[in-house]
Protein backbone atom coordinates (compact mmCIF):
# COMPACT_ATOMS: atom_id res chain seq x y z
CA UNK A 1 20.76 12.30 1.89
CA UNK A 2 18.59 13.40 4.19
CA UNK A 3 14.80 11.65 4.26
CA UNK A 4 12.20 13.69 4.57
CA UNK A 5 8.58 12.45 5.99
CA UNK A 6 4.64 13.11 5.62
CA UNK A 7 2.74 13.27 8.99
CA UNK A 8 0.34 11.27 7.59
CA UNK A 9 0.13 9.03 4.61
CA UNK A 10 -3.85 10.30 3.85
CA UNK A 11 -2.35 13.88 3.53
CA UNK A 12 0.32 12.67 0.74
CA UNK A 13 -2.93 10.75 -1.32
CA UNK A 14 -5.15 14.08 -0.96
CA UNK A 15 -2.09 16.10 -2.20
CA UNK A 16 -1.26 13.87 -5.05
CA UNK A 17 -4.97 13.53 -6.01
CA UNK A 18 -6.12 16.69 -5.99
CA UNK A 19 -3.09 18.44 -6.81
CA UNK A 20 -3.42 22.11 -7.29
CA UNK A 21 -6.07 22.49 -9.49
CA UNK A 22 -6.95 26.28 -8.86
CA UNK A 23 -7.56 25.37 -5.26
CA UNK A 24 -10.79 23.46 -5.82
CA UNK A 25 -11.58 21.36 -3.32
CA UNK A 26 -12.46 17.66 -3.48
CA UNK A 27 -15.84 17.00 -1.84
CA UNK A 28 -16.43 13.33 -0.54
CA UNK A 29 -19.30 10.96 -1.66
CA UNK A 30 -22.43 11.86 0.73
CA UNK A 31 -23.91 8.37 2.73
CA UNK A 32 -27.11 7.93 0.73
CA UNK A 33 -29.57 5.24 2.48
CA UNK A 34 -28.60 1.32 2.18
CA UNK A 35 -31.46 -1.84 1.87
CA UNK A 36 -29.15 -3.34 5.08
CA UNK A 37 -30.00 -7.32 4.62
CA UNK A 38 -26.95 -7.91 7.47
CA UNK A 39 -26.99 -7.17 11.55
CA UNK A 40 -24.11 -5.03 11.97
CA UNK A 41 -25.18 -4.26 15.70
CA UNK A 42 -22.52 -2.78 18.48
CA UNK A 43 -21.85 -5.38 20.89
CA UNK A 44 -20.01 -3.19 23.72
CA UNK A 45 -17.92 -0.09 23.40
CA UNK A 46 -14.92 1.64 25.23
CA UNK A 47 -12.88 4.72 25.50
CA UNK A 48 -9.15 4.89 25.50
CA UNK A 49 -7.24 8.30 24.68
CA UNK A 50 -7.28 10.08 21.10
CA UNK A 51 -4.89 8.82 18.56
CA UNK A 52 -3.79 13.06 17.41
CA UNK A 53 -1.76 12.50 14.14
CA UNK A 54 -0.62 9.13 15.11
CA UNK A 55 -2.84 5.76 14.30
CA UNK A 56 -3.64 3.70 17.34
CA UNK A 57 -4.73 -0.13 16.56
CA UNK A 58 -5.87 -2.44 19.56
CA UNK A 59 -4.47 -6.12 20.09
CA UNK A 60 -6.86 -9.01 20.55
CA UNK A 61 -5.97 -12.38 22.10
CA UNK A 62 -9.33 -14.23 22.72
CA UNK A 63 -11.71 -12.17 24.39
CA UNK A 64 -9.34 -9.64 25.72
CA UNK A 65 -8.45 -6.30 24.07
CA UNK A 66 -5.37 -4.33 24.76
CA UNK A 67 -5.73 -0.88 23.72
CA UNK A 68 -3.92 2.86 24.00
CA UNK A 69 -3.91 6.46 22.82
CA UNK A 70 -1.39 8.74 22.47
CA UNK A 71 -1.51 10.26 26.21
CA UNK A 72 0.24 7.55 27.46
CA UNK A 73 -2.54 5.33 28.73
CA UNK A 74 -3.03 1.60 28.35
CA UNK A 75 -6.19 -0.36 28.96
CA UNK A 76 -7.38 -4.09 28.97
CA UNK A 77 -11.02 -5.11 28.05
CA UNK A 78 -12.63 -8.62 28.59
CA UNK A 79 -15.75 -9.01 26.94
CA UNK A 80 -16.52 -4.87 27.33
CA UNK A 81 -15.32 -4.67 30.70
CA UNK A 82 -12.06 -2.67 32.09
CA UNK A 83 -9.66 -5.13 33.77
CA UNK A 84 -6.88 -2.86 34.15
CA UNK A 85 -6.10 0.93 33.17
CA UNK A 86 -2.35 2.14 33.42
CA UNK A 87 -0.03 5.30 32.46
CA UNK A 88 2.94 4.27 31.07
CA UNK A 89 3.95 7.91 32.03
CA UNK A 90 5.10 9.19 28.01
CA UNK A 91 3.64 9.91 25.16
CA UNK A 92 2.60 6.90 23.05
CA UNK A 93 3.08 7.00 18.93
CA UNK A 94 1.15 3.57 18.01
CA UNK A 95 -0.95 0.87 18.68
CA UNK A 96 -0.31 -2.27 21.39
CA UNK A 97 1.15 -5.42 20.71
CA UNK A 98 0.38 -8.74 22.57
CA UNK A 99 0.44 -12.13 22.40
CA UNK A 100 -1.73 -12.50 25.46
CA UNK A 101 1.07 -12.59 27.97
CA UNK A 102 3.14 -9.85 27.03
CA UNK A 103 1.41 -6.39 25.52
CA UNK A 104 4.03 -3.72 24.17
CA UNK A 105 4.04 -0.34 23.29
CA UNK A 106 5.89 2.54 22.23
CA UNK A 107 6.20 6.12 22.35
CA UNK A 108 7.39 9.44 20.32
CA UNK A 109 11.10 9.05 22.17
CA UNK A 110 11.79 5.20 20.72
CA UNK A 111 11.04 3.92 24.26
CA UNK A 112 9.58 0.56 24.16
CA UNK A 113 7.73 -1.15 27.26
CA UNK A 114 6.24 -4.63 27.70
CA UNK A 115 3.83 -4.90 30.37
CA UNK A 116 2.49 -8.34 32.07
CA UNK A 117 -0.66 -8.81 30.12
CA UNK A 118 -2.22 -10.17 33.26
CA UNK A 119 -1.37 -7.56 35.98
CA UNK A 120 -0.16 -4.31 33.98
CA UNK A 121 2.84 -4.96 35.46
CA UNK A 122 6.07 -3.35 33.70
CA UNK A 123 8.12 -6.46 32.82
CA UNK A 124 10.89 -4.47 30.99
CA UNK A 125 11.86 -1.20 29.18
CA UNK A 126 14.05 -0.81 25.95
CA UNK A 127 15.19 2.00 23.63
CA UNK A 128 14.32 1.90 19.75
CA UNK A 129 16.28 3.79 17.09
CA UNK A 130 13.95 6.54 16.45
CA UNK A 131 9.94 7.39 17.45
CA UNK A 132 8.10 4.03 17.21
CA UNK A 133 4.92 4.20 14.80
CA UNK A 134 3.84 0.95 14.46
CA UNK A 135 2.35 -1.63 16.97
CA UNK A 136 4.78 -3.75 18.05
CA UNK A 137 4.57 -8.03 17.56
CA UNK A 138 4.68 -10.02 19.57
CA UNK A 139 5.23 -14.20 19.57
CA UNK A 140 7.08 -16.60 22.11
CA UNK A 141 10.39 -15.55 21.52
CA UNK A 142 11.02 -12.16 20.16
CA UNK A 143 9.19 -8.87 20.30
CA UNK A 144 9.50 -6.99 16.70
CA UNK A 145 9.18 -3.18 16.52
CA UNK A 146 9.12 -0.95 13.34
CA UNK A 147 10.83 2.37 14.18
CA UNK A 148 9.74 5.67 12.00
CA UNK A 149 13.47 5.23 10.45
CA UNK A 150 11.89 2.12 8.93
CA UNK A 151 14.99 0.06 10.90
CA UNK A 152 13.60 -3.47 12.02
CA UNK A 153 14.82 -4.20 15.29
CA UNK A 154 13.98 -8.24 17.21
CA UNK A 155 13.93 -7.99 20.81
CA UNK A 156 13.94 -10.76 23.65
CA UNK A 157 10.61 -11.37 24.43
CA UNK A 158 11.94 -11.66 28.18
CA UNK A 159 14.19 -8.98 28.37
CA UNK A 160 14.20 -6.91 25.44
CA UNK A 161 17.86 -7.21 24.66
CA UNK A 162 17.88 -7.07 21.18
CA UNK A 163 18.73 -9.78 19.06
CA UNK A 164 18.98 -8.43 15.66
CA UNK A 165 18.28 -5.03 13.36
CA UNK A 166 17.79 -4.93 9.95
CA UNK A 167 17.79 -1.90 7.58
CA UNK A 168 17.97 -0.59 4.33
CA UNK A 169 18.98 2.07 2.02
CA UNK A 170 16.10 5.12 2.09
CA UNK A 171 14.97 6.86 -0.74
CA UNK A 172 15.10 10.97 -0.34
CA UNK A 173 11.49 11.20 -0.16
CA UNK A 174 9.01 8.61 1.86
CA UNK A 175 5.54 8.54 3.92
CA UNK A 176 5.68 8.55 7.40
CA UNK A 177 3.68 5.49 7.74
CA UNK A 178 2.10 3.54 10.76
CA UNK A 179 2.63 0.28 8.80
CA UNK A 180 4.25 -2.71 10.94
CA UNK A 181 4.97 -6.07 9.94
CA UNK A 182 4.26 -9.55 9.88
CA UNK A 183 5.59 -12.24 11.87
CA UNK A 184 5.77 -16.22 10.96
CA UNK A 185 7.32 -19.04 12.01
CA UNK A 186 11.01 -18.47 10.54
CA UNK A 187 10.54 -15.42 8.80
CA UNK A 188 9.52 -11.64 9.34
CA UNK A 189 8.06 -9.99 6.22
CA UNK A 190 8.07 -6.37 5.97
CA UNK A 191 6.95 -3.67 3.21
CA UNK A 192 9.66 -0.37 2.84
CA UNK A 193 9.68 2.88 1.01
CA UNK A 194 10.57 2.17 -3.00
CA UNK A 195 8.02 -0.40 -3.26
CA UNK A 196 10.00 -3.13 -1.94
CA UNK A 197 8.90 -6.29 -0.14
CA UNK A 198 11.57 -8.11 2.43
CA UNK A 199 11.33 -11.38 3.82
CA UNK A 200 13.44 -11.83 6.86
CA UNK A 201 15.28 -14.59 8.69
CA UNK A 202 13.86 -15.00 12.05
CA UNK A 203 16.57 -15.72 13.34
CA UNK A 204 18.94 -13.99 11.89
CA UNK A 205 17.66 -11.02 10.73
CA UNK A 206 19.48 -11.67 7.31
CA UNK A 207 17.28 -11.23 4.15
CA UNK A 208 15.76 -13.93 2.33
CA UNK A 209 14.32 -12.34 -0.93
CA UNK A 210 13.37 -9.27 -1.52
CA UNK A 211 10.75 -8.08 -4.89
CA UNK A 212 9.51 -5.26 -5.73
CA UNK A 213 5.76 -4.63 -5.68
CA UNK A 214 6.37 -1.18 -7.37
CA UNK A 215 8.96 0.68 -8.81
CA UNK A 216 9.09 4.94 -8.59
CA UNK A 217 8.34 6.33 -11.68
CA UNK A 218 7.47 10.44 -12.35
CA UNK A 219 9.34 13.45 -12.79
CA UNK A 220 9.85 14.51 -9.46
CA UNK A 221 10.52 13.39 -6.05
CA UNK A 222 7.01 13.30 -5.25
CA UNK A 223 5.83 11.73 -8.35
CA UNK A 224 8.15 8.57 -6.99
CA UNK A 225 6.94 7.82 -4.49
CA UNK A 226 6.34 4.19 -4.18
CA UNK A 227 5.82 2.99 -0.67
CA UNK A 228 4.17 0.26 1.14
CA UNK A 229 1.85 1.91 3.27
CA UNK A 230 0.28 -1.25 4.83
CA UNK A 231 0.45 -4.44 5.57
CA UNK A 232 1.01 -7.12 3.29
CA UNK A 233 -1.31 -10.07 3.42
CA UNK A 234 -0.51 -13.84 3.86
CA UNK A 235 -2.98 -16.75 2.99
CA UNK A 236 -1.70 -20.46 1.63
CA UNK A 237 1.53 -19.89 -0.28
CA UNK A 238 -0.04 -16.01 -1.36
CA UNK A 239 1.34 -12.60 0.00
CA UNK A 240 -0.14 -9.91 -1.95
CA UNK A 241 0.72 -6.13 -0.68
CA UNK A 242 -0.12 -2.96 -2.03
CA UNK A 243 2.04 0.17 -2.83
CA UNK A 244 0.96 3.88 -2.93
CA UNK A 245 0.98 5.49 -6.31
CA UNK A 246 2.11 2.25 -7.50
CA UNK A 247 0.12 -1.54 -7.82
CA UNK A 248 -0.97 -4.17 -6.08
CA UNK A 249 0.75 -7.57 -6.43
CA UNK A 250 0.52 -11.10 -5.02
CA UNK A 251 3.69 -13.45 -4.97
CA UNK A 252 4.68 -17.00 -4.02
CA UNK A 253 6.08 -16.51 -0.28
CA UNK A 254 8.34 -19.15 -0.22
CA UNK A 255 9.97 -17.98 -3.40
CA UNK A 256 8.82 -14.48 -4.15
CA UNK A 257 7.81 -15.07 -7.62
CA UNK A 258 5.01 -12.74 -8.68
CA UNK A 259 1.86 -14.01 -9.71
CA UNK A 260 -0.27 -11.31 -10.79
CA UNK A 261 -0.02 -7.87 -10.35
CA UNK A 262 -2.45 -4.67 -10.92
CA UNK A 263 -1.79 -0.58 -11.64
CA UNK A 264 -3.58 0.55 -8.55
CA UNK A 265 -2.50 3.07 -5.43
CA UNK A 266 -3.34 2.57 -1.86
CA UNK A 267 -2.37 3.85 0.72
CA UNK A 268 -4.43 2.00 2.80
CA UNK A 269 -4.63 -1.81 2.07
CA UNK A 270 -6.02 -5.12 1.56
CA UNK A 271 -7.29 -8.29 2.23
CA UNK A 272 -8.19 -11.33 1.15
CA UNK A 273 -9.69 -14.96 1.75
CA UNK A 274 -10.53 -18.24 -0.17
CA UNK A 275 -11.64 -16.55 -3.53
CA UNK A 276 -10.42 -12.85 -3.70
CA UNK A 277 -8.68 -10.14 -3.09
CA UNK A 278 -10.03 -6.64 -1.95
CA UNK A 279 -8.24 -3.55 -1.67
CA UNK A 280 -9.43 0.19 -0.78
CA UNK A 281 -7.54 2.92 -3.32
CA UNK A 282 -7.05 6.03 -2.69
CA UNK A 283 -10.22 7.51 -4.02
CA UNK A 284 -12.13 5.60 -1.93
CA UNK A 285 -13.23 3.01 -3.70
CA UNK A 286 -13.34 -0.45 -2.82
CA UNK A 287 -11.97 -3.37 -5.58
CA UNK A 288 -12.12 -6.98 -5.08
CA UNK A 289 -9.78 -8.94 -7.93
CA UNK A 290 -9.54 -12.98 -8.43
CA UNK A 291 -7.16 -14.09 -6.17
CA UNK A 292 -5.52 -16.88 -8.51
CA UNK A 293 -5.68 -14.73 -11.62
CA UNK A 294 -5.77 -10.70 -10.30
CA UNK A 295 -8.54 -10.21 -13.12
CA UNK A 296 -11.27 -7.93 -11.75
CA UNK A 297 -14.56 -9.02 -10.70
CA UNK A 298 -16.27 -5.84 -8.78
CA UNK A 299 -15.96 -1.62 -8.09
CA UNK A 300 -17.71 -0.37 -5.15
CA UNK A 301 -17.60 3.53 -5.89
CA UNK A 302 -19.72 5.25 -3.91
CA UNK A 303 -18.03 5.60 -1.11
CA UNK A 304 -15.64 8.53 -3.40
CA UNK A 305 -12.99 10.57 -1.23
CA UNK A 306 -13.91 9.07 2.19
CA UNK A 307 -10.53 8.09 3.56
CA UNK A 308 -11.41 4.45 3.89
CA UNK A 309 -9.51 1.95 6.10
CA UNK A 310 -8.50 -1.07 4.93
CA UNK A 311 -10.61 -3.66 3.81
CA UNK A 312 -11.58 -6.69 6.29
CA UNK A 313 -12.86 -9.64 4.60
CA UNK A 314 -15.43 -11.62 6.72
CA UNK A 315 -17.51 -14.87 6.15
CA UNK A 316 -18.41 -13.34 3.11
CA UNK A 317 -18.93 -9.88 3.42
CA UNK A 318 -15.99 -7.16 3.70
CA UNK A 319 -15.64 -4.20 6.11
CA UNK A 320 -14.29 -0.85 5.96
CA UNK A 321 -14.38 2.21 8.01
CA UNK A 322 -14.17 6.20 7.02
CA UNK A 323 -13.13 9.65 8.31
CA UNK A 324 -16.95 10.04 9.92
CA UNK A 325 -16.58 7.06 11.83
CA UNK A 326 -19.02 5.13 9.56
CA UNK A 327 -18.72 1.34 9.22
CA UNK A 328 -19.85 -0.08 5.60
CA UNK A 329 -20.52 -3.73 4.93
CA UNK A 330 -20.09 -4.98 1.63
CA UNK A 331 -21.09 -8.44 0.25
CA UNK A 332 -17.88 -10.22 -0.81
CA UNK A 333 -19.58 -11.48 -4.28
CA UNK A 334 -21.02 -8.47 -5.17
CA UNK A 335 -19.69 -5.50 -3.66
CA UNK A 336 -23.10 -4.10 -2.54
CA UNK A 337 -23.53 -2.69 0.85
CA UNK A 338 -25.43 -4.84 3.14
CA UNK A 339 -25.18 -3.30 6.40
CA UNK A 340 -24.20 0.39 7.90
CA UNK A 341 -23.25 1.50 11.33
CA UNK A 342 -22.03 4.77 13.30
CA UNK A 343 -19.27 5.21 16.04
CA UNK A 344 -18.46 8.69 17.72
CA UNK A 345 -17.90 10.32 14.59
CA UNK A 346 -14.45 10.83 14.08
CA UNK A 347 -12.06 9.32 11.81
CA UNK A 348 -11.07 5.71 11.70
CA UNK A 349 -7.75 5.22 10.50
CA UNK A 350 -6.71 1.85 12.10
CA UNK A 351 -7.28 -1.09 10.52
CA UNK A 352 -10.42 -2.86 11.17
CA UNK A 353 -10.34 -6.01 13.31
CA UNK A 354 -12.17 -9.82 13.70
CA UNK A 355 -13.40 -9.86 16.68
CA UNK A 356 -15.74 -12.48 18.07
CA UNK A 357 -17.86 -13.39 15.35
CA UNK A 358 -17.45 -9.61 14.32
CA UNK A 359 -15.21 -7.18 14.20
CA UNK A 360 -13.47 -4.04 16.44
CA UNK A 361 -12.97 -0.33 15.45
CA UNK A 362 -10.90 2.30 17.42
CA UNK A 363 -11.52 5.60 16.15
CA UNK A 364 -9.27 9.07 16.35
CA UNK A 365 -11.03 10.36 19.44
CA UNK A 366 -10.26 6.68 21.15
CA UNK A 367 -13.21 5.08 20.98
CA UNK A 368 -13.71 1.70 21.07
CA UNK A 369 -16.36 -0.49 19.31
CA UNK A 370 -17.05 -4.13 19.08
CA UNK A 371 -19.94 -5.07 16.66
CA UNK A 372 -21.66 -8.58 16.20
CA UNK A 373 -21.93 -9.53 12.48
CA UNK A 374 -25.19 -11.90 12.04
């Protein structure tokens, strides 16, 4: 069966939302004027290329930022300033991954290249199994990459020989998604298509459990869809992730048990700390639910059809981004905004970052913007 992809996970939620009601057309919440009791002030910014219909995310490892867009270029910062700008000479199709020695891209072909995080240098060059979405990561050992087939492949940190591939069985219809995965000690966890949630040997890229955040349900193929668009979250013994047109759930990770789970769709993603959990649906609102018991404590709704990123919980407050290049801070307990501030205008669709006592945003037209939080 063949699979058939969206270029871009937002289009699928405005389809499915507004469906074809007579052609009406769904007009996002206007910014009405905040009592900002926060700093949210920019600290430095940058410019790396445009992201077109792919999703560009930076990698931070201490004060350096690793960053590309999808003309092929890739750029370390240090504290705002450029240490090294190089072409990798191809077309990239996601964001960098580092670990502060190595940082990895990789482009529309399913080439993957590590450079020397010091120098630039090319270190080594590997092949993928398809166009490569998602930013690579990145630990001591192995290098992971997502491919747009959804195939899992571990590579040798030192010379990209691969050690292992995992896959599954695709359903007909799926998002093309940017979503990568996460990486532990002994085990890689990764969302798929069908509202399924893997946990992987690390070694052996055999499966350890696998649950199901959300299972398909509608009369048609694109009623059923059920993906994990984004990444799960880990905290303590918690991973919670969040499935389009489906829920979000939290589960044991050692066991996969579910804890709690909630009807909700999102495309774009959570977070979470200490007390709660906050995710960003597909209308653009913003939830926060108990993190031990899922039972709901806030709605922040006024921020309606504004293709918000995924929520970053901070010290207390919680950041998102949204197609203007707007950044909104909420308060954690409350869900009130507490602090506003612009970029260049154009979307942000990669997830927002810590950074410093703050946080970073790339935006669509490859801007980047560090911002104190105080």
């Amino acid at each position: 069966m063949r699979l058939i992809v969206y270029r871009s996970v937002m289009l699928a939620a405005a389809v499915l939302i507004g469906g074809c009601s007579g052609g009406t057309k769904i007009k996002p919440a206007e910014l009405t004027p905040i009592a900002a009791s926060t700093d949210l002030a920019e600290r430095w910014h940058g410019k790396v290329g445009g992201s077109d219909d792919f999703v560009f995310a930076p990698a931070i490892v201490d004060d350096s930022v690793y960053a590309a867009g999808q003309d092929g270029v890739l750029t370390r910062y240090d504290n705002g300033r450029e240490i090294w700008r190089i072409s990798v000479g191809d077309k990239l199709s996601g964001g960098v991954g580092s670990d502060g020695r190595l940082a990895v891209v990789g482009t529309q072909k399913g080439d993957v290249y590590a450079y020397e995080a010091e120098t630039g240098k090319l270190r080594w060059k590997t092949r993928a199994s398809s166009e490569v979405l998602a930013a690579p990561v990145v630990d001591d050992t192995l290098v992971v990459v997502r491919s747009g087939d959804s195939r899992i492949a571990a590579l040798d940190v030192q010379d990209g020989k691969r050690r292992w591939l995992f896959q599954r069985a695709m359903p007909t219809l799926a998002l093309r998604t940017h979503v990568s995965v996460l990486m532990g000690e002994t085990v890689v966890v990764a969302g798929f298509p069908g509202g399924k949630l893997v946990a992987i040997n690390k070694q052996s890229g055999a499966a350890i459990w696998e649950v199901s955040v959300a299972l398909p349900k509608g009369a048609t193929e694109l009623e059923r869809i059920a993906d994990l668009s984004s990444l799960p979250v880990v905290q303590g013994r918690d991973i919670c992730a969040a499935a389009f047109q489906g829920r979000v759930a939290c589960f044991d990770i050692t066991t996969g048990n579910m804890s709690w789970s909630r009807d909700i769709s999102s495309s774009a993603g959570m977070d979470m700390d200490n007390k709660r959990v906050y995710v960003s649906d597909d209308k653009g609102a913003v939830h926060a639910f108990a993190r031990d018991t899922g039972a709901s404590l806030w709605k922040q709704n006024r921020l309606f059809m504004r293709a918000l990123t995924r929520p970053l919980a901070m010290d207390g407050r919680v950041a998102v981004a949204d197609y203007q290049g707007v950044v909104h801070l909420l308060d954690a307990a409350t869900g009130e905004f507490v602090a506003r501030a612009k970029t260049d205008g154009s979307p942000v669709r990669a997830e927002l970052q810590r950074f410093d006592g703050g946080l970073l945003v790339q935006t669509l037209a490859g801007g980047l913007y560090a911002f104190f939080v105080r």
